[in-house]
Protein backbone atom coordinates (compact mmCIF):
# COMPACT_ATOMS: atom_id res chain seq x y z
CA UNK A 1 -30.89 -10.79 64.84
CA UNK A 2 -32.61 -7.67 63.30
CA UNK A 3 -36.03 -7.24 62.18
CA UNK A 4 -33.72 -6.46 58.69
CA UNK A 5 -33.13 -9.92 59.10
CA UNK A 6 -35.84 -11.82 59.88
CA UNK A 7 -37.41 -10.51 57.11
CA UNK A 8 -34.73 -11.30 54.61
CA UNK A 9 -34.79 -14.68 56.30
CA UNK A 10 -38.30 -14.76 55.75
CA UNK A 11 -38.67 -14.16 52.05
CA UNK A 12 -35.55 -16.72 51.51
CA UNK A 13 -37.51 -19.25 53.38
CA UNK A 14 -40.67 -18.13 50.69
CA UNK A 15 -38.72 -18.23 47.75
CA UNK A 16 -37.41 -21.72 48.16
CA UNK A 17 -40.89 -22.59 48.58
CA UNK A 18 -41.85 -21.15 45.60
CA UNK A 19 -39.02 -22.18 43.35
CA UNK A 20 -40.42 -25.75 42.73
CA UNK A 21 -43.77 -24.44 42.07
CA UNK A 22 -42.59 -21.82 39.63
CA UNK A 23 -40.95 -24.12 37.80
CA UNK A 24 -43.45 -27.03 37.77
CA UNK A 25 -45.94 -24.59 36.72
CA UNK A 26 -43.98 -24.39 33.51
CA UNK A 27 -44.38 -28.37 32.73
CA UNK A 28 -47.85 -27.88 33.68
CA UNK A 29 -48.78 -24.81 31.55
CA UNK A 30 -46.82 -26.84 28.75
CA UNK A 31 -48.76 -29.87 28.78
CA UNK A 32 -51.71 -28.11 28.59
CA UNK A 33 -50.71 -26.28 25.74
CA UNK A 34 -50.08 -29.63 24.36
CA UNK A 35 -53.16 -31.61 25.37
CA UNK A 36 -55.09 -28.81 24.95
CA UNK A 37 -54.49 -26.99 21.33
CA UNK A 38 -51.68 -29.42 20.28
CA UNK A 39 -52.95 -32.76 20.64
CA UNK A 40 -50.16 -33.91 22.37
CA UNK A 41 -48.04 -33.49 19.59
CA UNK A 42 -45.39 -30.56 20.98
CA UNK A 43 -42.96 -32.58 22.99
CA UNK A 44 -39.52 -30.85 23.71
CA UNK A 45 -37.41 -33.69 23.41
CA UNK A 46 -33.61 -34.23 24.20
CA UNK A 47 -31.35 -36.81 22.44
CA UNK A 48 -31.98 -38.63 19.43
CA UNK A 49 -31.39 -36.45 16.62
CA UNK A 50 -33.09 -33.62 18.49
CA UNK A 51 -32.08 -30.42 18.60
CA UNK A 52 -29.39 -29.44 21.21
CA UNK A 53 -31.49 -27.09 23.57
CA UNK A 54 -33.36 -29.87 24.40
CA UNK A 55 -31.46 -30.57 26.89
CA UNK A 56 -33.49 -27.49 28.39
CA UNK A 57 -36.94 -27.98 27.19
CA UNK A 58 -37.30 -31.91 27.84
CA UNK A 59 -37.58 -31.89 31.80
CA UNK A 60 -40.59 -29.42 31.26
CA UNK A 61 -42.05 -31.39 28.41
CA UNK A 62 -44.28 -34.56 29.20
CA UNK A 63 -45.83 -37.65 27.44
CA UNK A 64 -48.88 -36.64 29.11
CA UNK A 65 -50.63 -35.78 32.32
CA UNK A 66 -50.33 -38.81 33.76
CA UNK A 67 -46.63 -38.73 33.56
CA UNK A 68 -46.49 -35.10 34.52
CA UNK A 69 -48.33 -35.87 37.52
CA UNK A 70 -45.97 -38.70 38.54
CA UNK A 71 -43.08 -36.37 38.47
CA UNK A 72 -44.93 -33.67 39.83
CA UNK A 73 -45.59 -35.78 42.90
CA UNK A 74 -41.78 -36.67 43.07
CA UNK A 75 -40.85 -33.61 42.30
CA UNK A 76 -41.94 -31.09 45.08
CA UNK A 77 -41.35 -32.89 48.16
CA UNK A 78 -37.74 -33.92 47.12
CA UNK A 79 -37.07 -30.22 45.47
CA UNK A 80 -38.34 -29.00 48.96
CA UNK A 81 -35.76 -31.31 50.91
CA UNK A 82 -33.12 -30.14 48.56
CA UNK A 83 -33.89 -26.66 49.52
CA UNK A 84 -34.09 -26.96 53.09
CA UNK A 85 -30.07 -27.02 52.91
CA UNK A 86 -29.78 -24.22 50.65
CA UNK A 87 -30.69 -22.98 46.79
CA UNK A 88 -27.04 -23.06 46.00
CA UNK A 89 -27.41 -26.60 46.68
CA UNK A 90 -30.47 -26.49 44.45
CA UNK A 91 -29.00 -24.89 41.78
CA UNK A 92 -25.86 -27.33 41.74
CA UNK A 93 -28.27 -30.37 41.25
CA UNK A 94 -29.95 -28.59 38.44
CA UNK A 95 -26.48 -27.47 36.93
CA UNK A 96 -24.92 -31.08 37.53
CA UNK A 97 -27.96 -32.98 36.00
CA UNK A 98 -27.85 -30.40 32.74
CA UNK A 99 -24.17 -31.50 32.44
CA UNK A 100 -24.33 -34.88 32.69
CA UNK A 101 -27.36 -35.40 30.55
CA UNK A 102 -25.19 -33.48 27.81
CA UNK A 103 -24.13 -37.09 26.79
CA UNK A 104 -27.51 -38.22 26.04
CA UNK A 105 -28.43 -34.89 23.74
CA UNK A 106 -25.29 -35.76 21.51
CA UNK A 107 -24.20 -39.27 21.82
CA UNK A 108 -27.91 -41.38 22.60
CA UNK A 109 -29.54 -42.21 20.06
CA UNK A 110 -33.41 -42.58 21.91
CA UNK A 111 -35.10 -39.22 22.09
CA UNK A 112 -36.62 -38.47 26.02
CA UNK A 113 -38.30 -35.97 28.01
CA UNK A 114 -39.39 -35.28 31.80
CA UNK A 115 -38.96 -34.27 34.78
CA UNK A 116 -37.49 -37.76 36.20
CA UNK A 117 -33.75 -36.91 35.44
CA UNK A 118 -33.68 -33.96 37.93
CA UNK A 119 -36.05 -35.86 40.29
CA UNK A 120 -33.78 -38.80 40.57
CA UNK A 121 -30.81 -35.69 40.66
CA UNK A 122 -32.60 -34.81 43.89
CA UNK A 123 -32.56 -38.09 45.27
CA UNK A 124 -29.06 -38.67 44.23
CA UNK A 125 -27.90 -35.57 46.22
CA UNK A 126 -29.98 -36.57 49.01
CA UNK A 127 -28.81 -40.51 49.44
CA UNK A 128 -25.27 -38.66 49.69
CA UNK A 129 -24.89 -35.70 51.52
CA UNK A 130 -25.59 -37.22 54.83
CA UNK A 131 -22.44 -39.45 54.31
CA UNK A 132 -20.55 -36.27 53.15
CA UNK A 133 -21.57 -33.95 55.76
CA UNK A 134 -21.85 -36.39 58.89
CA UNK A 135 -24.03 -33.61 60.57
CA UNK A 136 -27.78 -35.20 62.01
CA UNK A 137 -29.73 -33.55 59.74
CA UNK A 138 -28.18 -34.54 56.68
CA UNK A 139 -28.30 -37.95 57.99
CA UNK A 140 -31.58 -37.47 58.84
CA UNK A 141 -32.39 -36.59 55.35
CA UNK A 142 -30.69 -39.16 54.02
CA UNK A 143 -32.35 -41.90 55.86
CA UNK A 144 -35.88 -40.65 55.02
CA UNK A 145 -35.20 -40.00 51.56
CA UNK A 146 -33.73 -43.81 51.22
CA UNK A 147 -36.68 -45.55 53.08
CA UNK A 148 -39.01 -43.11 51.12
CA UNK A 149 -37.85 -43.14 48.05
CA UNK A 150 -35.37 -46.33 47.78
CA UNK A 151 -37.47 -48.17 45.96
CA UNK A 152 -37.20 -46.85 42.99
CA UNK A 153 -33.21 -47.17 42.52
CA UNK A 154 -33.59 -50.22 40.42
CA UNK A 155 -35.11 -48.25 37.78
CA UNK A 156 -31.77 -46.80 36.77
CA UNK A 157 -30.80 -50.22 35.66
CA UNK A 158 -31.73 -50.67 31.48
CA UNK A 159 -33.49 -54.03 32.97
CA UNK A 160 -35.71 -52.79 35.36
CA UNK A 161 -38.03 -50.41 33.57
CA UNK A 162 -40.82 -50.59 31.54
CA UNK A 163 -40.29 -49.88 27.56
CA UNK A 164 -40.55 -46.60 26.82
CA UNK A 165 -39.20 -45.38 29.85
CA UNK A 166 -35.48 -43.31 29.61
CA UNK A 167 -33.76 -45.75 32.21
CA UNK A 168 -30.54 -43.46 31.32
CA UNK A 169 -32.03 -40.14 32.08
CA UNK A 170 -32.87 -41.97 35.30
CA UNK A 171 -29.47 -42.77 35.85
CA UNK A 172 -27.82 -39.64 34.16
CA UNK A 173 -29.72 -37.34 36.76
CA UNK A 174 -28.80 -39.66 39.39
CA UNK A 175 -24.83 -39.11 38.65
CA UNK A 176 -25.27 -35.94 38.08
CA UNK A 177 -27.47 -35.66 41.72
CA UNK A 178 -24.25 -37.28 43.32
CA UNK A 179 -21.73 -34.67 42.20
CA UNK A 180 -24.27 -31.76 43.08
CA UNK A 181 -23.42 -33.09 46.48
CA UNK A 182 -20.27 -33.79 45.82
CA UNK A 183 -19.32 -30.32 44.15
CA UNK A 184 -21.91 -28.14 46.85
CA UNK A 185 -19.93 -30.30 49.96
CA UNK A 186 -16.74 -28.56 51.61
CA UNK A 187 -14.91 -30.27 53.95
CA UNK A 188 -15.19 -28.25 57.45
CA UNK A 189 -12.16 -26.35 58.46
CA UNK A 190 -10.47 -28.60 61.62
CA UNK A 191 -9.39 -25.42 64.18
């Protein structure tokens, strides 16, 4: 390998680092905005009557810092995990998510925002792609991510969170997590 290389391998390895933070840094600067000057009164909802772009502005928009900092917390480490396999595997959670959660910006009729649809997109890619992939480290992953994280499956069932939590963006970023994985996974050539 060149020094070319290693370099170029370098800032790739940087720039997945710094993707999360980049765009966490946006739901932070918003909710200070809205805290702040607003009064918590600029929320960038999707769904309910809302405004279609929504669908773009709600997983940056939070209820407050409390909930920002939940997701936050979720956020990075599973965003990093994500990454260490690639940011075209990244970017197909993100896309996948955005698609799915289409349904809830026309057809459901309770508005939402947050960052928990493309956390639990991240998870949903990660429970699967060691089952796809059937290499160690994607099983690896897999197995961390499910005694990790597991626990909080049951909140994509409507009877297992609190009110005022959007059990279906949980469970729309989840789907749309799953065929990330499923769309990003190729099936090796057999020689």
């Amino acid at each position: 390998m060149t020094n070319h290389n290693l370099e170029m391998n370098s800032a790739s390895k940087s720039l997945r680092f710094l993707v999360p933070l980049f765009l966490i840094g946006i739901a932070w600067v918003q909710e200070l905005i809205d805290q702040v000057w607003l009064g918590g009164n600029w929320n960038l909802l999707m769904g309910g009557g809302y405004p279609w772009w929504g669908l773009f502005t709600a997983p940056f928009s939070h209820s407050g810092f409390s909930h920002l900092l939940s997701n936050t917390l979720l956020f990075l480490p599973l965003s990093w995990l994500v990454l260490s396999k690639g940011l075209r595997d990244y970017i197909s959670v993100w896309a996948c998510v955005l698609f799915v959660e289409i349904f809830q910006v026309f057809f459901w009729a309770t508005p939402a925002h947050g960052m928990s649809g493309v956390v639990f997109g991240l998870l949903g890619y990660l429970l699967i792609i060691g089952f796809l992939e059937k290499h160690f480290l994607a099983i690896v992953l897999t197995v961390i991510c499910f005694g990790m994280y597991g626990h909080f499956l049951p909140s994509l069932l409507p009877w297992n969170v609190p009110q005022g939590i959007s059990w279906i963006g949980h469970f729309s970023g989840f789907i749309g997590g799953l065929l990330g994985a499923l769309g990003i996974y190729r099936e090796p050539e057999k020689v």
